[in-house]
Protein backbone atom coordinates (compact mmCIF):
# COMPACT_ATOMS: atom_id res chain seq x y z
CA UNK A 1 -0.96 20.71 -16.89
CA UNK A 2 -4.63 21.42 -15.86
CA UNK A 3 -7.08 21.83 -19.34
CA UNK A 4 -10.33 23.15 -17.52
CA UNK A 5 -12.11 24.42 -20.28
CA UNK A 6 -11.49 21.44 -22.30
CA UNK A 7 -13.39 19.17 -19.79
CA UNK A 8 -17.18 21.26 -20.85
CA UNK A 9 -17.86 24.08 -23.19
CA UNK A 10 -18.50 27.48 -21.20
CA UNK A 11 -21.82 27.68 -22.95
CA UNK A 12 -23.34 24.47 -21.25
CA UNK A 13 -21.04 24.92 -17.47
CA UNK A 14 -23.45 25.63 -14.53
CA UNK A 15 -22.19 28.09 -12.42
CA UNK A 16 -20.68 26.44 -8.96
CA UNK A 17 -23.10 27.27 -5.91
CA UNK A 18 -22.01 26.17 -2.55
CA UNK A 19 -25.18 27.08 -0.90
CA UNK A 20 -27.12 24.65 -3.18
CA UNK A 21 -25.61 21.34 -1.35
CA UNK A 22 -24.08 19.84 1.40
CA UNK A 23 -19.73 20.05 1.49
CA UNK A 24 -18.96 16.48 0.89
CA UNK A 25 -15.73 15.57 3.13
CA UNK A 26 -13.85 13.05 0.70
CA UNK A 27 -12.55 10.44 2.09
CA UNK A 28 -8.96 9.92 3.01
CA UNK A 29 -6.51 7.40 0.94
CA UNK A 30 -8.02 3.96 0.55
CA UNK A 31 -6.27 1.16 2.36
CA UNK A 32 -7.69 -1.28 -0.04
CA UNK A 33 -8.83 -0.72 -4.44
CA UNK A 34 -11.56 0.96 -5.01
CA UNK A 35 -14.74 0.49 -6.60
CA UNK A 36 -13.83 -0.58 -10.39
CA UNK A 37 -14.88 1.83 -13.73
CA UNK A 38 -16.87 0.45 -16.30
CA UNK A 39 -14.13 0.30 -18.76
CA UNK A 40 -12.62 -2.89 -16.07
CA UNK A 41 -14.61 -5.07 -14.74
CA UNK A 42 -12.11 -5.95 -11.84
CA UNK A 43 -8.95 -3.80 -10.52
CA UNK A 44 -5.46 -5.09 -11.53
CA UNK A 45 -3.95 -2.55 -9.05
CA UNK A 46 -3.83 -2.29 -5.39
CA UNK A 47 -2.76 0.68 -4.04
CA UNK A 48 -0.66 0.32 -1.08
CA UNK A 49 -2.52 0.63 2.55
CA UNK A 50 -2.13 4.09 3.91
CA UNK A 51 -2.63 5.76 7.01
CA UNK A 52 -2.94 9.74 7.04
CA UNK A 53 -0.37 11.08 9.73
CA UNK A 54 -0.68 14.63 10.63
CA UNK A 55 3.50 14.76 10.51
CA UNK A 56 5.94 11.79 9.00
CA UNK A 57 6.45 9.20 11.79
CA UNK A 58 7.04 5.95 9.85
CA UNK A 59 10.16 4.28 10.29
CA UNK A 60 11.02 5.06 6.61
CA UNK A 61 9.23 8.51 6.91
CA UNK A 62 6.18 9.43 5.73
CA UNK A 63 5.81 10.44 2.14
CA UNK A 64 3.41 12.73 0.44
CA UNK A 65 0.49 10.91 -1.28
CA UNK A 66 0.46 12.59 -4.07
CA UNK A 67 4.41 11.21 -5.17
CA UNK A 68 3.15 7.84 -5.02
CA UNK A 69 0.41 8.15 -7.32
CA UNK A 70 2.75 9.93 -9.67
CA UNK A 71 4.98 6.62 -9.27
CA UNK A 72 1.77 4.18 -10.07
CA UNK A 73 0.85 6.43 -12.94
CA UNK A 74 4.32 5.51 -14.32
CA UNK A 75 4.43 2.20 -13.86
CA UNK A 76 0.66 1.12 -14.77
CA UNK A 77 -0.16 3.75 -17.50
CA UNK A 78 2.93 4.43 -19.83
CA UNK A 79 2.54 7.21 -21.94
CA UNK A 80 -0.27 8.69 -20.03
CA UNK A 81 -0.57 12.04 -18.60
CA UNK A 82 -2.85 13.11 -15.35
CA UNK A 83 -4.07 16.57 -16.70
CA UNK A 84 -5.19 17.48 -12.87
CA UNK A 85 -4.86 16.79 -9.82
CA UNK A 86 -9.04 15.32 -10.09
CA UNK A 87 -7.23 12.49 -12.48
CA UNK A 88 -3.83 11.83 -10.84
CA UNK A 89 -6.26 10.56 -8.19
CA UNK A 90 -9.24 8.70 -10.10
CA UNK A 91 -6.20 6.99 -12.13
CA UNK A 92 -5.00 5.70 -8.73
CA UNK A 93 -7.84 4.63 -7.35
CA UNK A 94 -9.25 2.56 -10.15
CA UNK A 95 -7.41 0.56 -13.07
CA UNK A 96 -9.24 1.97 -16.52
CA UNK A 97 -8.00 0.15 -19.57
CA UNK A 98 -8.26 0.85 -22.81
CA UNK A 99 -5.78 2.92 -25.61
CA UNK A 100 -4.50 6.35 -24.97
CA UNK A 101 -7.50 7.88 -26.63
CA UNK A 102 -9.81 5.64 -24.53
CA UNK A 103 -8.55 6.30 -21.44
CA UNK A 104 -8.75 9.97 -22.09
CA UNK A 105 -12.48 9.42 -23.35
CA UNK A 106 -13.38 7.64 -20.08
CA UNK A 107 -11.62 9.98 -17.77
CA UNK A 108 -13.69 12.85 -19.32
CA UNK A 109 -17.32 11.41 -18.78
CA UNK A 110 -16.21 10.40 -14.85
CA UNK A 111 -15.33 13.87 -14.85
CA UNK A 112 -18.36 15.23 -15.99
CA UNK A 113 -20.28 13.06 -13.67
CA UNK A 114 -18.19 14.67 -10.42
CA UNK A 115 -18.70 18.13 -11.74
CA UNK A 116 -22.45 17.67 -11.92
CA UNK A 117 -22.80 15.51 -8.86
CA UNK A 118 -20.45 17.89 -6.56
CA UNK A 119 -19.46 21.08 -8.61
CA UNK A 120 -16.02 22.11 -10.42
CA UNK A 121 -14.76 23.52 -7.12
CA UNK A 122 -15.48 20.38 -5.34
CA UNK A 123 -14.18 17.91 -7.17
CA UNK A 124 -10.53 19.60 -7.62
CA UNK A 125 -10.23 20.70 -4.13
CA UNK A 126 -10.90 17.43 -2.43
CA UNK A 127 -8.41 15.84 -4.88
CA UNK A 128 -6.30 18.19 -4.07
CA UNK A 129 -6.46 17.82 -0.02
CA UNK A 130 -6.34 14.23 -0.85
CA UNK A 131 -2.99 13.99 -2.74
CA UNK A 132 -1.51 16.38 -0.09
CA UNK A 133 -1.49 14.15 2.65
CA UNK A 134 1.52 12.61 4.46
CA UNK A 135 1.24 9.03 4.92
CA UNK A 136 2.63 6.21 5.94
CA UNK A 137 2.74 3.67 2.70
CA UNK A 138 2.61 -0.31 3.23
CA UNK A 139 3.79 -2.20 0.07
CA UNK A 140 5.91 0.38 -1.45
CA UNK A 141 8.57 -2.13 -2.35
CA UNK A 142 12.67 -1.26 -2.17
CA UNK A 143 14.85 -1.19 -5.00
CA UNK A 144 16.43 -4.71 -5.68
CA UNK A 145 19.51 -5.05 -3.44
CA UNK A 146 18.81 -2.25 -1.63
CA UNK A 147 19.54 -2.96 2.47
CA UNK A 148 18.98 -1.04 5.55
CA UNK A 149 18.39 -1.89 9.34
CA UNK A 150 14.76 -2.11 8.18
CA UNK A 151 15.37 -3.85 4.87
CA UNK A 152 16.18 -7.82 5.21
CA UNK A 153 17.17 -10.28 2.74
CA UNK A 154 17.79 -13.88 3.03
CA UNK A 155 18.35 -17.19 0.84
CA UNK A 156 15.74 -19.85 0.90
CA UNK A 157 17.90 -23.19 1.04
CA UNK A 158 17.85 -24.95 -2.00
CA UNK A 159 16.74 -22.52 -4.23
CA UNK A 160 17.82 -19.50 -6.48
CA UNK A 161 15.37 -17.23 -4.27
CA UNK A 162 15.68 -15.35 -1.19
CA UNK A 163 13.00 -13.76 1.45
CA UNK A 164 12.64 -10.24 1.44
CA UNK A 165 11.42 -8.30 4.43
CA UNK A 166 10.87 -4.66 4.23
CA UNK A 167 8.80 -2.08 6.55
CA UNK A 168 5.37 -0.81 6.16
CA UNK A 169 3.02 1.39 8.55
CA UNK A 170 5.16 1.26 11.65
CA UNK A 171 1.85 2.72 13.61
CA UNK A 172 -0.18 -0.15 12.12
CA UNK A 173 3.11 -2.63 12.89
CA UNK A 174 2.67 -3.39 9.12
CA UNK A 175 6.24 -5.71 7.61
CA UNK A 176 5.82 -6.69 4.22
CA UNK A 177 7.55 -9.70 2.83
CA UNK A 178 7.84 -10.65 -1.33
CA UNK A 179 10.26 -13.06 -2.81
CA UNK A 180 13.45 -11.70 -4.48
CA UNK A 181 15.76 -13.50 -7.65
CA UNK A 182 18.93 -14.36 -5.50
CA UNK A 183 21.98 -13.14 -8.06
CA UNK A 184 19.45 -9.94 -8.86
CA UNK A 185 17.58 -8.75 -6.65
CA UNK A 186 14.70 -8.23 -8.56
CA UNK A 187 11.50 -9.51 -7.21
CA UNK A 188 9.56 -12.13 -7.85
CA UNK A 189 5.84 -13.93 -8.03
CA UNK A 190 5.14 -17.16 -5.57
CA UNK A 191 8.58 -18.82 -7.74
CA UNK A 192 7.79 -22.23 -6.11
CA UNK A 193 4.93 -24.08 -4.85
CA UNK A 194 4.69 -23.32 -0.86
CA UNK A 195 2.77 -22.25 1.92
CA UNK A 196 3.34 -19.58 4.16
CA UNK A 197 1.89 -19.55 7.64
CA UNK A 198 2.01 -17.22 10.65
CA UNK A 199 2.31 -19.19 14.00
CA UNK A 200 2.97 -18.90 17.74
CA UNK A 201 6.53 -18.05 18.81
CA UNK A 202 7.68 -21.58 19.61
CA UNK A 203 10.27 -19.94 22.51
CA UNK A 204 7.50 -18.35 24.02
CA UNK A 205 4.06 -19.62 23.00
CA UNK A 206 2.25 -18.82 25.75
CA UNK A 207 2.84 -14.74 25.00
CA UNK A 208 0.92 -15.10 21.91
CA UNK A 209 -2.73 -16.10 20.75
CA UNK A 210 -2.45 -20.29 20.19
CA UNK A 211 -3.64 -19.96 16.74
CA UNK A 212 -1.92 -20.19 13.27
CA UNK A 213 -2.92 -18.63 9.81
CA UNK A 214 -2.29 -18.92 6.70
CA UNK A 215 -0.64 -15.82 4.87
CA UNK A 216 -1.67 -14.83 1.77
CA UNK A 217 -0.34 -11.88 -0.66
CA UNK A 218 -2.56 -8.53 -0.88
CA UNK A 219 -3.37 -9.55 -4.35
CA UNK A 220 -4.74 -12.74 -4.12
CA UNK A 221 -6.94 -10.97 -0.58
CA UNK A 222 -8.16 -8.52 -3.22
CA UNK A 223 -9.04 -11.06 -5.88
CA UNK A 224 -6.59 -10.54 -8.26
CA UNK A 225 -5.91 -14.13 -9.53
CA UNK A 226 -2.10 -15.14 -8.96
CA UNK A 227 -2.18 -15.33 -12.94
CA UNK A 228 -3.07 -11.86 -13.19
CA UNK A 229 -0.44 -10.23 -10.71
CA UNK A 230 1.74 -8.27 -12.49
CA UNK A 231 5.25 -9.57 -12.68
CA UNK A 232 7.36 -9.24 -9.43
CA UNK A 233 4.22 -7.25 -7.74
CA UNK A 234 3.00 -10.04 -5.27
CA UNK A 235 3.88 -8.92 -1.41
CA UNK A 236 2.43 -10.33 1.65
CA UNK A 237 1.74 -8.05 5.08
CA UNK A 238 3.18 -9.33 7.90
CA UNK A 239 3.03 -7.67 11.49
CA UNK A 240 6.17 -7.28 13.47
CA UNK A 241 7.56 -9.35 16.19
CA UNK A 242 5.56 -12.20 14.09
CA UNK A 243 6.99 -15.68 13.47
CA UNK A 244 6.42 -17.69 10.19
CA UNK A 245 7.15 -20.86 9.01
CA UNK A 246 7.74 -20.96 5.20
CA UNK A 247 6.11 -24.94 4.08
CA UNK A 248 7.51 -26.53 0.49
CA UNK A 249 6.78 -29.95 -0.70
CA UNK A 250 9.63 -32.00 0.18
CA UNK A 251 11.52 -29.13 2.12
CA UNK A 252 12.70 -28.90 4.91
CA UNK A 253 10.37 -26.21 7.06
CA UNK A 254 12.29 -22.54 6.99
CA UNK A 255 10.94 -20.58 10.12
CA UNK A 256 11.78 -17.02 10.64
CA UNK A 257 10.78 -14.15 12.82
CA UNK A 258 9.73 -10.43 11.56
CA UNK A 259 11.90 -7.55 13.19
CA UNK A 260 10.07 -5.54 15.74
CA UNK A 261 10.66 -1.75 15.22
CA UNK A 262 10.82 0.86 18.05
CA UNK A 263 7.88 3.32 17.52
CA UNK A 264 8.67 6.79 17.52
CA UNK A 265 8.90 8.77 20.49
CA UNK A 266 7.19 5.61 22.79
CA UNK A 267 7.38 7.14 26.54
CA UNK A 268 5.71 6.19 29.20
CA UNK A 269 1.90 8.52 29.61
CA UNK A 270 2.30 10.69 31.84
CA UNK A 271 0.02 10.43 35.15
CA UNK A 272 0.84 12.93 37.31
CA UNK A 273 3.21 10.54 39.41
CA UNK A 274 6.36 10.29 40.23
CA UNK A 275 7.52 6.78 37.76
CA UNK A 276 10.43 4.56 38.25
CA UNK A 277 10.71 1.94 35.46
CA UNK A 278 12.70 -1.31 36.03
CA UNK A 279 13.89 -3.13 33.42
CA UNK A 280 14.49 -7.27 33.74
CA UNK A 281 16.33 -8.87 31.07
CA UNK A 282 14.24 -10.19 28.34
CA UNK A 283 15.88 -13.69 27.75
CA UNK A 284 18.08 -15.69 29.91
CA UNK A 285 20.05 -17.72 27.81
């Protein structure tokens, strides 16, 4: 429920003038946290890469922005309420702590600072167009057991803990990968020491840049120290048609490729000429 008067008395409210400024195109959802408030000196939250898509095209379908912020609101501020659409976002964006009555109190002097910065109109209607987009979420993590032809779930040998895979952006060929309590399902954080690297398809190295990386979760790329990731939050992005080799003291080496999806409606460009397309096999066993 919107409280627009209680945000600044009508006595001291300037009057919103367009003419006065510039329109101010906001930007569109981040791929990475944003700057942090002053009541945290460092965000606990990363919001999930996004990509704005004009229509849904993901392989899990595009969802409406403004859903998953109402699902992070749940889950990282219990008990609090987004009174507009102007804090749904700023919520989302940032990680304010505090009490209920704090977070309130700093949500109201950000507020203040928009309106006077970029006018009441401004400030609600770029939220607004914000949360309204369709996008295509990476890190947006399944429900434990849940399995589809995109969702994958394997044991690690040795160990109560299995590797997850589960989609992202299909246009950015995004696959995310956490680790998952065997008997549960639920997910976990980094439950043993390892290392996980991305390498060169050993069948077919020469198809792929000679070069290896190390992986690390989205957290620990944003700063967060491992300590500080909340509790079965910690994901990794992957691309697909990648191969990995999981590395644990001791262990025997697990290696494992990510699936490669089929992007949406991938035909040929048209040229203008007549096109016959041949198609070898891909693997001769």
């Amino acid at each position: 429920m919107k409280t627009k008067a209680a945000r600044q008395p009508k006595a001291t409210r300037q009057p919103y003038n367009s003419s006065k400024r510039t329109r101010r195109t906001r930007t569109k959802p981040k791929s990475s946290a944003g700057e942090s408030s002053k009541a945290s000196a460092a965000p606990a939250f990363v919001p999930p890469p996004c990509i704005p898509l004009p229509k849904s095209t993901s392989a899990t379908g595009g969802v409406l922005f403004r859903d998953l912020c109402v699902e992070h609101i749940k889950a990282y501020y219990p008990g609090i309420q987004p009174r507009n659409d102007w804090e749904l976002l700023y919520l989302t964006e940032r990680r304010v702590k505090g009490t209920a009555e704090e977070i309130y109190a700093e949500l109201d002097k950000q507020y203040i600072r928009d309106i006077e910065s970029l006018g009441f109109e401004e400030c609600e209607e770029s939220a607004a167009e914000t949360l309204n987009w369709i996008v295509e979420p990476t890190g947006v993590k399944p429900q434990p057991k849940e399995v589809n032809k995109y969702i994958h779930i394997s044991p690690i040998p040795g160990t109560e803990y299995s590797i997850r895979l589960f989609p992202g952006s299909i246009s950015a060929a995004e696959y995310c990968l956490d680790f998952v309590d065997s008997a549960s399902g639920e997910p976990v954080n980094s439950p043993f020491k390892f290392e996980l690297w991305g390498i060169p398809d050993p069948e077919t190295p020469w198809l792929s840049m000679p070069m290896t990386q190390e992986m690390r979760s989205i957290e620990r790329i944003h700063g967060i120290k491992q300590g500080d990731i909340l509790p079965g939050h910690e994901k990794f992005i992957l691309r697909d048609g990648q191969t990995c080799v999981l590395i644990r003291p001791g262990q025997p080496k697990v290696l494992f490729n990510v699936p490669i999806r089929k992007m949406p409606d991938c035909k040929p460009q048209a040229t203008g000429e007549e096109l016959h397309i041949i198609r070898f096999p891909k693997v001769i066993e």
